[in-house]
PDB file of N, CA and C in Angstrom:
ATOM      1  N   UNK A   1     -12.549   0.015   3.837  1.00  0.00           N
ATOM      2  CA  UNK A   1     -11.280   0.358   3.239  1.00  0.00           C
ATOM      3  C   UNK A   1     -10.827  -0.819   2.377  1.00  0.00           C
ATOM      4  N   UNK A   2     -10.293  -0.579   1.306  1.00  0.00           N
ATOM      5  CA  UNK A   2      -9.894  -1.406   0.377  1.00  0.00           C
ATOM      6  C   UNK A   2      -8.471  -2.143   0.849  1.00  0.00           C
ATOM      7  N   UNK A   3      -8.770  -2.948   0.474  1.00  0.00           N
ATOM      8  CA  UNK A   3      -7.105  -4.141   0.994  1.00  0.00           C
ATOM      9  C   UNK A   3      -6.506  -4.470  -0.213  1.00  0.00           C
ATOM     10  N   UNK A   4      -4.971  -4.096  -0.412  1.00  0.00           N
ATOM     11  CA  UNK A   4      -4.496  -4.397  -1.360  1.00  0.00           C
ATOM     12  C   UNK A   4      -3.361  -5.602  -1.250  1.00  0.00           C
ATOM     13  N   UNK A   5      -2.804  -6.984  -1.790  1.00  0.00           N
ATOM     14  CA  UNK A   5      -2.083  -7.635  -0.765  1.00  0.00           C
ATOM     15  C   UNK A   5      -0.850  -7.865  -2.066  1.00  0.00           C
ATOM     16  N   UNK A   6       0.145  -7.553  -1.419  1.00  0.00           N
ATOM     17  CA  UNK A   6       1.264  -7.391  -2.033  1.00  0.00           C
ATOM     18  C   UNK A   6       2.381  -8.888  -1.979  1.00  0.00           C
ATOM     19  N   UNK A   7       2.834  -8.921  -3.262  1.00  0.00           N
ATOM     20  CA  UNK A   7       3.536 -10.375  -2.956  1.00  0.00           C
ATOM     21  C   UNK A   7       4.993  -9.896  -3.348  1.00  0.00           C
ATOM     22  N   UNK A   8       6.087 -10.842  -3.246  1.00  0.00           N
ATOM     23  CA  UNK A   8       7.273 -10.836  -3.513  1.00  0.00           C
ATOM     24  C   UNK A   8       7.388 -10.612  -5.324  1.00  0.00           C
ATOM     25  N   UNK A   9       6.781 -10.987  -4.886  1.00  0.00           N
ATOM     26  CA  UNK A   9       6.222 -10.766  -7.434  1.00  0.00           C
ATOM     27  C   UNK A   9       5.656  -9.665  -7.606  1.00  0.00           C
ATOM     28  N   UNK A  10       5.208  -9.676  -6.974  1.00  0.00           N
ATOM     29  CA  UNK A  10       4.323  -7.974  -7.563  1.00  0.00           C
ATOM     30  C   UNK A  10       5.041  -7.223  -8.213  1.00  0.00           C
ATOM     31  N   UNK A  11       4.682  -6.274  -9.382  1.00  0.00           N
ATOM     32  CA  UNK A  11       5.519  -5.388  -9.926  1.00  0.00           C
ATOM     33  C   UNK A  11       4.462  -3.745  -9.195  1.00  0.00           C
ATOM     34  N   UNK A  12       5.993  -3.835  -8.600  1.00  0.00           N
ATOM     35  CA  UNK A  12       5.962  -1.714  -8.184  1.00  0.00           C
ATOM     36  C   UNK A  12       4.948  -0.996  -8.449  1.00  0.00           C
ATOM     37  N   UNK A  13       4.968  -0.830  -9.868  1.00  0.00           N
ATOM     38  CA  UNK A  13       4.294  -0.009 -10.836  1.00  0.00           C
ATOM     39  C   UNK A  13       3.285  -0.763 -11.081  1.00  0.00           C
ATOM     40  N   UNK A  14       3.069  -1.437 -11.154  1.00  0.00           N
ATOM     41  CA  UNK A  14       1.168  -1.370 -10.948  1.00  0.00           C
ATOM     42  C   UNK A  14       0.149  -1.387  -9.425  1.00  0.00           C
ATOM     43  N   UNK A  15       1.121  -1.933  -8.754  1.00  0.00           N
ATOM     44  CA  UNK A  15       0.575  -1.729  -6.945  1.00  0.00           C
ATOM     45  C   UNK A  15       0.423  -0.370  -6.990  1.00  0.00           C
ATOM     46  N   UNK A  16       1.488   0.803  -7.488  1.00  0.00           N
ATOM     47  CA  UNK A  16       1.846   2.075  -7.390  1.00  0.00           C
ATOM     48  C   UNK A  16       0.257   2.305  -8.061  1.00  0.00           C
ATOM     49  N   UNK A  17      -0.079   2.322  -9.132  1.00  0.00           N
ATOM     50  CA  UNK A  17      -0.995   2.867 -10.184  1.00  0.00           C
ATOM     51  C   UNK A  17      -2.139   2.156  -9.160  1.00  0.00           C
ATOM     52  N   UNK A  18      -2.700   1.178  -8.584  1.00  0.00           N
ATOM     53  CA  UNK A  18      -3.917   0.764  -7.656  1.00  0.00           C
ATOM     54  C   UNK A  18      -3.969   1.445  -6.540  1.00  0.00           C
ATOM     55  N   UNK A  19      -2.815   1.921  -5.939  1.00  0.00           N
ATOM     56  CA  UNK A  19      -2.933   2.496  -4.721  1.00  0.00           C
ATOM     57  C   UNK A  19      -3.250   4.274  -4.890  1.00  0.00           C
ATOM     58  N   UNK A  20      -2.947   4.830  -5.768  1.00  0.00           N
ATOM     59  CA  UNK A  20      -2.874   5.956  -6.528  1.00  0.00           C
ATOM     60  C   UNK A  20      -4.452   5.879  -7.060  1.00  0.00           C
ATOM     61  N   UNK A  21      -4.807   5.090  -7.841  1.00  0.00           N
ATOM     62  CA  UNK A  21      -6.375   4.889  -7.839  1.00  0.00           C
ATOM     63  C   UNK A  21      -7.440   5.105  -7.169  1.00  0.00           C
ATOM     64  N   UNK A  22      -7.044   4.236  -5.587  1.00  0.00           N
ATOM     65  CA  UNK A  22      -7.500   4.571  -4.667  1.00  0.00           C
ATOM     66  C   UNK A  22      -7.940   5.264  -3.819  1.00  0.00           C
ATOM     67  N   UNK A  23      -6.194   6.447  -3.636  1.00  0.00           N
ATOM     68  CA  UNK A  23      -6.592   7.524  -2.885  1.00  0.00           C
ATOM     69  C   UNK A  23      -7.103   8.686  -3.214  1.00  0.00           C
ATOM     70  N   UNK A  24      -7.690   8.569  -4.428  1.00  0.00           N
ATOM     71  CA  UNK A  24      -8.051   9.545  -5.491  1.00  0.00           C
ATOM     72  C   UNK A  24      -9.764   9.293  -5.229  1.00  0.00           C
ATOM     73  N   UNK A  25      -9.833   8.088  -5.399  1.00  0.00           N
ATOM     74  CA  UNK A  25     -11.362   7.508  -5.027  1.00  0.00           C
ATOM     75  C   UNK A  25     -11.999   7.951  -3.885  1.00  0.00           C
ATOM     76  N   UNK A  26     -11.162   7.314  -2.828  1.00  0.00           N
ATOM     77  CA  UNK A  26     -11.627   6.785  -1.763  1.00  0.00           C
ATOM     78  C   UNK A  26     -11.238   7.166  -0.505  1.00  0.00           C
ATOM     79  N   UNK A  27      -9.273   7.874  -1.040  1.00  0.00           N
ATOM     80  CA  UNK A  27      -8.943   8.385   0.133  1.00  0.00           C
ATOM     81  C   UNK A  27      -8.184   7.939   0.800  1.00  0.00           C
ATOM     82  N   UNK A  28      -7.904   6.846   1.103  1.00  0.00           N
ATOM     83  CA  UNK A  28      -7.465   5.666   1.658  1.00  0.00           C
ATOM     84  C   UNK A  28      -7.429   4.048   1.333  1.00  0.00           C
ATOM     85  N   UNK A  29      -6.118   3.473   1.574  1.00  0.00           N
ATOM     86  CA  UNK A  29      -6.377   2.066   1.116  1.00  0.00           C
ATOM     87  C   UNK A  29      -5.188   1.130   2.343  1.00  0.00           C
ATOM     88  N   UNK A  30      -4.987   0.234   2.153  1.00  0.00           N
ATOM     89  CA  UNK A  30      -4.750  -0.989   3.566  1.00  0.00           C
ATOM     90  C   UNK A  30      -3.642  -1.508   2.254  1.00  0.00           C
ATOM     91  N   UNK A  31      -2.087  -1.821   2.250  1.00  0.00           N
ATOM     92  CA  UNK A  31      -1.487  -2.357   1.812  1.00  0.00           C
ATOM     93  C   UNK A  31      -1.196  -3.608   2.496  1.00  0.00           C
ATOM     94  N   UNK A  32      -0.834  -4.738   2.147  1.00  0.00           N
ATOM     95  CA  UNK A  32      -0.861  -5.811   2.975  1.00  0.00           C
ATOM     96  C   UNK A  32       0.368  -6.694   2.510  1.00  0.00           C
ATOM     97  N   UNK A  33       1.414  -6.743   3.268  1.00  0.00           N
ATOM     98  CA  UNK A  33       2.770  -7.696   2.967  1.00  0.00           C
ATOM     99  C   UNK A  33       3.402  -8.860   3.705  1.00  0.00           C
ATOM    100  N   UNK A  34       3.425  -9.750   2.931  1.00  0.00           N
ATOM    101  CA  UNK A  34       4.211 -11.375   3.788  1.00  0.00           C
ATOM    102  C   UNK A  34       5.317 -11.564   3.563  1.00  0.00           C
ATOM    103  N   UNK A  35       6.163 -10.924   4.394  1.00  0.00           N
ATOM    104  CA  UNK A  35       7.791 -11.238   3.806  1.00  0.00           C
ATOM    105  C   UNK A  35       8.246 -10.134   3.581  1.00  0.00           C
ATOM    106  N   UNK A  36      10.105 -10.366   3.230  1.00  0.00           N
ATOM    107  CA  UNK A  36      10.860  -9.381   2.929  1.00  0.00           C
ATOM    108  C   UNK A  36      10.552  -9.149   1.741  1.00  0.00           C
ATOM    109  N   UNK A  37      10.542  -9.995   0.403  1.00  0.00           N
ATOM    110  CA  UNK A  37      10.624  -9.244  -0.982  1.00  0.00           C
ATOM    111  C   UNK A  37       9.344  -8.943  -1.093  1.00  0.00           C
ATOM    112  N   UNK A  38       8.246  -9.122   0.102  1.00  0.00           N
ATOM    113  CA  UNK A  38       6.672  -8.474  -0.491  1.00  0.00           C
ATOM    114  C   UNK A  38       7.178  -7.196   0.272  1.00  0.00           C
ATOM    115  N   UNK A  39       7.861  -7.451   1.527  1.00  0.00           N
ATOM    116  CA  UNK A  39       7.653  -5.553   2.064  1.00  0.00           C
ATOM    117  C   UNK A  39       8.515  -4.631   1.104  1.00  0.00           C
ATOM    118  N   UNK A  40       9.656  -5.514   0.575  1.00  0.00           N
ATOM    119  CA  UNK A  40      10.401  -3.874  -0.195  1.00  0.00           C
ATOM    120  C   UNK A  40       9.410  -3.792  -1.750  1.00  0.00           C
ATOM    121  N   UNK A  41       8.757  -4.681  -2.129  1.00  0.00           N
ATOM    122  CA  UNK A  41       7.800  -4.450  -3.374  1.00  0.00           C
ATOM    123  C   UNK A  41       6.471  -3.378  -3.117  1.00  0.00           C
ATOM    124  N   UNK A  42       6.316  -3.680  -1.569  1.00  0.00           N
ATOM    125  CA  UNK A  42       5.520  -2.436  -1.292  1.00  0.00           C
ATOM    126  C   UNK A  42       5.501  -0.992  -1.263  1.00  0.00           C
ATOM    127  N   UNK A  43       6.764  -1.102  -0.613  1.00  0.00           N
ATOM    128  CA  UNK A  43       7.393  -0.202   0.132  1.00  0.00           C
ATOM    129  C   UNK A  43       8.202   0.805  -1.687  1.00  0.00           C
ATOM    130  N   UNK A  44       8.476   0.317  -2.307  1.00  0.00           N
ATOM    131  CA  UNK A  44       9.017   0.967  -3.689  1.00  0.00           C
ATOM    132  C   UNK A  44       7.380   1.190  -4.106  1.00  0.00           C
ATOM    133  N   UNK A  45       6.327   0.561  -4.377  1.00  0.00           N
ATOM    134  CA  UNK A  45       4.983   0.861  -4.698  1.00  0.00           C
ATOM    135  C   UNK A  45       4.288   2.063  -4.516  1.00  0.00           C
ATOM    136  N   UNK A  46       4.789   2.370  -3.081  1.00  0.00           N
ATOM    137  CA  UNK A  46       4.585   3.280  -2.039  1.00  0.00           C
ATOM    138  C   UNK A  46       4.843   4.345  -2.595  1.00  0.00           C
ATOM    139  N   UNK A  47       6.283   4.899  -2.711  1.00  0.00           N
ATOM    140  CA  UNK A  47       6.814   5.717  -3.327  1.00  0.00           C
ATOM    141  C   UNK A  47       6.523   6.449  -4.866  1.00  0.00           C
ATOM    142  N   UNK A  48       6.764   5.128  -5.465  1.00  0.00           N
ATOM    143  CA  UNK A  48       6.034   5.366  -6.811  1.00  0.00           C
ATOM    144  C   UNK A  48       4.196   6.508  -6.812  1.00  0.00           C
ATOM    145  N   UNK A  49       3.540   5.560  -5.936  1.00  0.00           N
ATOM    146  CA  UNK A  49       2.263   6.245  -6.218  1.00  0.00           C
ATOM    147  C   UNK A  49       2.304   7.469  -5.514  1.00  0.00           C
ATOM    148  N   UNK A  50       3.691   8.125  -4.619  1.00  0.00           N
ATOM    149  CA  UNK A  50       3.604   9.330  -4.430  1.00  0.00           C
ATOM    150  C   UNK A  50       4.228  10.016  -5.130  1.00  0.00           C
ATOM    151  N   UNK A  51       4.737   9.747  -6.685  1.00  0.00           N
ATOM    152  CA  UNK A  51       5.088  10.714  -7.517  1.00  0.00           C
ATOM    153  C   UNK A  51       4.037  10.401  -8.224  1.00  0.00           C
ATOM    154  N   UNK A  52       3.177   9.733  -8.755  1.00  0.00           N
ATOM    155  CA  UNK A  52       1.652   9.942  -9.054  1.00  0.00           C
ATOM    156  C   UNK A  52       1.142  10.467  -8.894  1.00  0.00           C
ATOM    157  N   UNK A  53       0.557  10.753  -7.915  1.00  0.00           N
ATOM    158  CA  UNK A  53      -0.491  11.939  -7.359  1.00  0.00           C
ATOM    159  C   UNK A  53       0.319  13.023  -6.826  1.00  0.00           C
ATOM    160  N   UNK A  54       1.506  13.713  -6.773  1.00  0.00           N
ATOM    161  CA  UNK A  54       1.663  14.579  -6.308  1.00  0.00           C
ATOM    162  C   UNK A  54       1.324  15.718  -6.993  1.00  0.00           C
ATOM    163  N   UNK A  55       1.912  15.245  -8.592  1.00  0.00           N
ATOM    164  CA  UNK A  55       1.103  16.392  -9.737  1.00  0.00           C
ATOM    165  C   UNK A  55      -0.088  17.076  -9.328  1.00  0.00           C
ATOM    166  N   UNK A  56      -0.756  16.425  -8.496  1.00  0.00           N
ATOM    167  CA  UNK A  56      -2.218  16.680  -8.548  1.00  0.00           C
ATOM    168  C   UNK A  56      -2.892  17.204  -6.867  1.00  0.00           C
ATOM    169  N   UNK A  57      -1.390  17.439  -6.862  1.00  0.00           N
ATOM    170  CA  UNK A  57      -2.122  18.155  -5.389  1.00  0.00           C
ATOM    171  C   UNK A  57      -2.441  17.565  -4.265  1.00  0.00           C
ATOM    172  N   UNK A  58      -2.001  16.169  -4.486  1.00  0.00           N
ATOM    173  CA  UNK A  58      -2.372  14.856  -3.327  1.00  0.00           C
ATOM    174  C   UNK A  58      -1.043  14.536  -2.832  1.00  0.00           C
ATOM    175  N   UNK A  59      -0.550  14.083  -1.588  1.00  0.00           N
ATOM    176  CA  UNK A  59       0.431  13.517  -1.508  1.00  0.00           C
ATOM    177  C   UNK A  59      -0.404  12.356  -0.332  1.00  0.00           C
ATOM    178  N   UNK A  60       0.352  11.230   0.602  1.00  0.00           N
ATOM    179  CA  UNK A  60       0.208  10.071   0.834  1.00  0.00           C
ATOM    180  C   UNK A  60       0.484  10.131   2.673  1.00  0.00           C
ATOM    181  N   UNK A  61       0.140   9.421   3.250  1.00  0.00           N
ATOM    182  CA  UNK A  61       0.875   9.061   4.575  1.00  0.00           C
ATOM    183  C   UNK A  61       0.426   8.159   5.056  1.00  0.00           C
ATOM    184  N   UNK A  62       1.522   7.347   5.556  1.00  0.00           N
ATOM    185  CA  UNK A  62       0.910   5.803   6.018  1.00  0.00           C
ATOM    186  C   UNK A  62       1.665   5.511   7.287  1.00  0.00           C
ATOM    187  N   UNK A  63       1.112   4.381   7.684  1.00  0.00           N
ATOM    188  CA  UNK A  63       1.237   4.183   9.208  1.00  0.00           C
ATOM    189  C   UNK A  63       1.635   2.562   9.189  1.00  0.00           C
ATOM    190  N   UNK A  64       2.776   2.175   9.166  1.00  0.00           N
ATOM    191  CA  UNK A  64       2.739   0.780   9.320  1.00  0.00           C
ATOM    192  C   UNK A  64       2.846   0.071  10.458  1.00  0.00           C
ATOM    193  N   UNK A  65       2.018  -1.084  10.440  1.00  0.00           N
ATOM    194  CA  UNK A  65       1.966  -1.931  11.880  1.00  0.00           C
ATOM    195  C   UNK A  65       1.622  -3.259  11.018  1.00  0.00           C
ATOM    196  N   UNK A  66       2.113  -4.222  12.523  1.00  0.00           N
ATOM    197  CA  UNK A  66       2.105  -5.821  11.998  1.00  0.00           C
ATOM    198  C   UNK A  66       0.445  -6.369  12.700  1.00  0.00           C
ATOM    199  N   UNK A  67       0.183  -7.258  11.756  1.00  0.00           N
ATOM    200  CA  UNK A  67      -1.268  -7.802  11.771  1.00  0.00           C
ATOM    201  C   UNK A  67      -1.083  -9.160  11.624  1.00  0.00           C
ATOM    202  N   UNK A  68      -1.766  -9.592  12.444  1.00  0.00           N
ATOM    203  CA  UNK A  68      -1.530 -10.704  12.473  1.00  0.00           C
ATOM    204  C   UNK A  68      -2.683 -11.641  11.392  1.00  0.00           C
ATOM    205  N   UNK A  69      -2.555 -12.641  10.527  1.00  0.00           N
ATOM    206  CA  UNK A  69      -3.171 -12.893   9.447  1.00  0.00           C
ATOM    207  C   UNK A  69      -3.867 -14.709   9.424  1.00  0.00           C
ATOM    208  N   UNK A  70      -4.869 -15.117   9.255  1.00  0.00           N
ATOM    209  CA  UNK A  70      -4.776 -16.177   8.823  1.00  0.00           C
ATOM    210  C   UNK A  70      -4.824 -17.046   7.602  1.00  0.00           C
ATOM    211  N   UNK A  71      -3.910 -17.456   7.108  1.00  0.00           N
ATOM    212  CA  UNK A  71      -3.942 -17.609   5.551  1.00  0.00           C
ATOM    213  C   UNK A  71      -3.552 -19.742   6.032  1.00  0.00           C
ATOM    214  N   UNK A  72      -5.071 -19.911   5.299  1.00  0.00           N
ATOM    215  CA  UNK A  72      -4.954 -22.004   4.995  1.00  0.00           C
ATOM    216  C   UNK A  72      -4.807 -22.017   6.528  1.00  0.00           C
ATOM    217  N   UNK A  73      -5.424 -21.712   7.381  1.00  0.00           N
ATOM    218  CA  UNK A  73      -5.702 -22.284   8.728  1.00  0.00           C
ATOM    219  C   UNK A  73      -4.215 -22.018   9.376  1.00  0.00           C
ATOM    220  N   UNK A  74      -3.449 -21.394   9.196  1.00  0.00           N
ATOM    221  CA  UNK A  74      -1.745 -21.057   9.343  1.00  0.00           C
ATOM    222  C   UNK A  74      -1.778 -19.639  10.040  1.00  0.00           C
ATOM    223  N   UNK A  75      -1.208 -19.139  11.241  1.00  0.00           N
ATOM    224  CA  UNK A  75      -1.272 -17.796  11.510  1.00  0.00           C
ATOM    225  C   UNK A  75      -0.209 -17.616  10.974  1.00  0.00           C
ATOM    226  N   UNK A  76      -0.055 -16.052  10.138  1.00  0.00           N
ATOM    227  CA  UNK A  76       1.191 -15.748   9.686  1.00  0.00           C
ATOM    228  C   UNK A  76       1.031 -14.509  10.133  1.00  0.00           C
ATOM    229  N   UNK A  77       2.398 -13.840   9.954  1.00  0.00           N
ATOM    230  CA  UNK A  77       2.225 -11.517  10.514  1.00  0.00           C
ATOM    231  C   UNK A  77       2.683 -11.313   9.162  1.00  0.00           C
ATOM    232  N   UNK A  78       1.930  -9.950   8.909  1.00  0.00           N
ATOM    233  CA  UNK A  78       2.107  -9.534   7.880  1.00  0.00           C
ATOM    234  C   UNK A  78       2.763  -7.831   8.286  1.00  0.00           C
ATOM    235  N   UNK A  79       3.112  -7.334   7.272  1.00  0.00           N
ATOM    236  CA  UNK A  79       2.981  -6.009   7.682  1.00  0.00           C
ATOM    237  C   UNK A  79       1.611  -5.573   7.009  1.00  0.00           C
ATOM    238  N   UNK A  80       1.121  -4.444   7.386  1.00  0.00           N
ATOM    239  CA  UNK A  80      -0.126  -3.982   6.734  1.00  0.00           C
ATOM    240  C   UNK A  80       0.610  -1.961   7.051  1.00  0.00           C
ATOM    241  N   UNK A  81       0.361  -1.189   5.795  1.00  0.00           N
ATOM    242  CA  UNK A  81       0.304   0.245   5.610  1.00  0.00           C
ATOM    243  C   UNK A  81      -1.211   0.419   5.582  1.00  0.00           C
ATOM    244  N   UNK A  82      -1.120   1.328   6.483  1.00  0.00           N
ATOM    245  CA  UNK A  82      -2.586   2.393   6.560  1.00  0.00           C
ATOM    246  C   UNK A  82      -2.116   3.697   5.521  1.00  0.00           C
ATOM    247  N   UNK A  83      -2.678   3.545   4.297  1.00  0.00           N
ATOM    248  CA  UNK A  83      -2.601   4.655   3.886  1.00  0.00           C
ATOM    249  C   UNK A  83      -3.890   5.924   3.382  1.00  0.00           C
ATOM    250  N   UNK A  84      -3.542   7.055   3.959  1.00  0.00           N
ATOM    251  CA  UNK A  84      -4.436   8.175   3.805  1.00  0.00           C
ATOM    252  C   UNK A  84      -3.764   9.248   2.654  1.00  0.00           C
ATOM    253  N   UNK A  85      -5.134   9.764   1.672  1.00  0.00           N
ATOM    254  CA  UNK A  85      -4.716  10.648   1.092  1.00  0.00           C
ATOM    255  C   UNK A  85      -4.879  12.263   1.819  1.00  0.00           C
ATOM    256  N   UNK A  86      -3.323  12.989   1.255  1.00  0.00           N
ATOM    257  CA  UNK A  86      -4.028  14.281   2.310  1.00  0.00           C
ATOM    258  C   UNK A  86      -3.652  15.237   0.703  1.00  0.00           C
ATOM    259  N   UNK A  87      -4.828  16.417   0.767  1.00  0.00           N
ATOM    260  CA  UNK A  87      -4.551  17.351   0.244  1.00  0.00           C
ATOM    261  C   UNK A  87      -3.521  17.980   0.229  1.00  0.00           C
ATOM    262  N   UNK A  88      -2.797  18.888  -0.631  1.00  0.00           N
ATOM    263  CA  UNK A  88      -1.827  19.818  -0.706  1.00  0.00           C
ATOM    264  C   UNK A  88      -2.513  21.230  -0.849  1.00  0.00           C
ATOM    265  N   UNK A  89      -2.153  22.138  -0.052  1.00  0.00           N
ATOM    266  CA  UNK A  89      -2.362  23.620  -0.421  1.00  0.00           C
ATOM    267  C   UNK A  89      -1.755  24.032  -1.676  1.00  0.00           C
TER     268      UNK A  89
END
């Protein structure tokens, strides 16, 4: 599964357009956030790429849980979204 890692900078709309990429591909992708302004940059990302693909008959569902991360020898928690693409009838 593809890991996507989201920062306080990130712009929306292109996390939106990679994750939308993804579940089109692949089906599924792993969002990955450190912090408050990375989780609401996700979390709006999120949204976005479900008016993306909905045109198309896809919509999104994700599952968030905290993971614990090691970044420079430092444990940090991140949040991480499990996201799956599901068909629409």
């Amino acid at each position: 599964m593809e890991t996507l890692k989201v920062s306080g900078k990130s712009r929306p709309n292109a996390v939106a357009g990679a994750i939308a990429a993804l579940l089109r591909t692949a089906g599924e992708v792993e969002v990955q956030a450190i912090g408050p302004e990375a989780v609401n940059q996700a979390v709006k990302a999120l949204a976005i790429a479900r008016g993306y693909i909905i045109p198309e008959n896809l919509d999104l569902q994700t599952q968030p849980a905290f993971v614990k991360l090691d970044i420079a020898g430092e444990e940090r928690t991140a949040v991480k979204f499990a996201v799956r693409g599901i068909k629409l009838a």
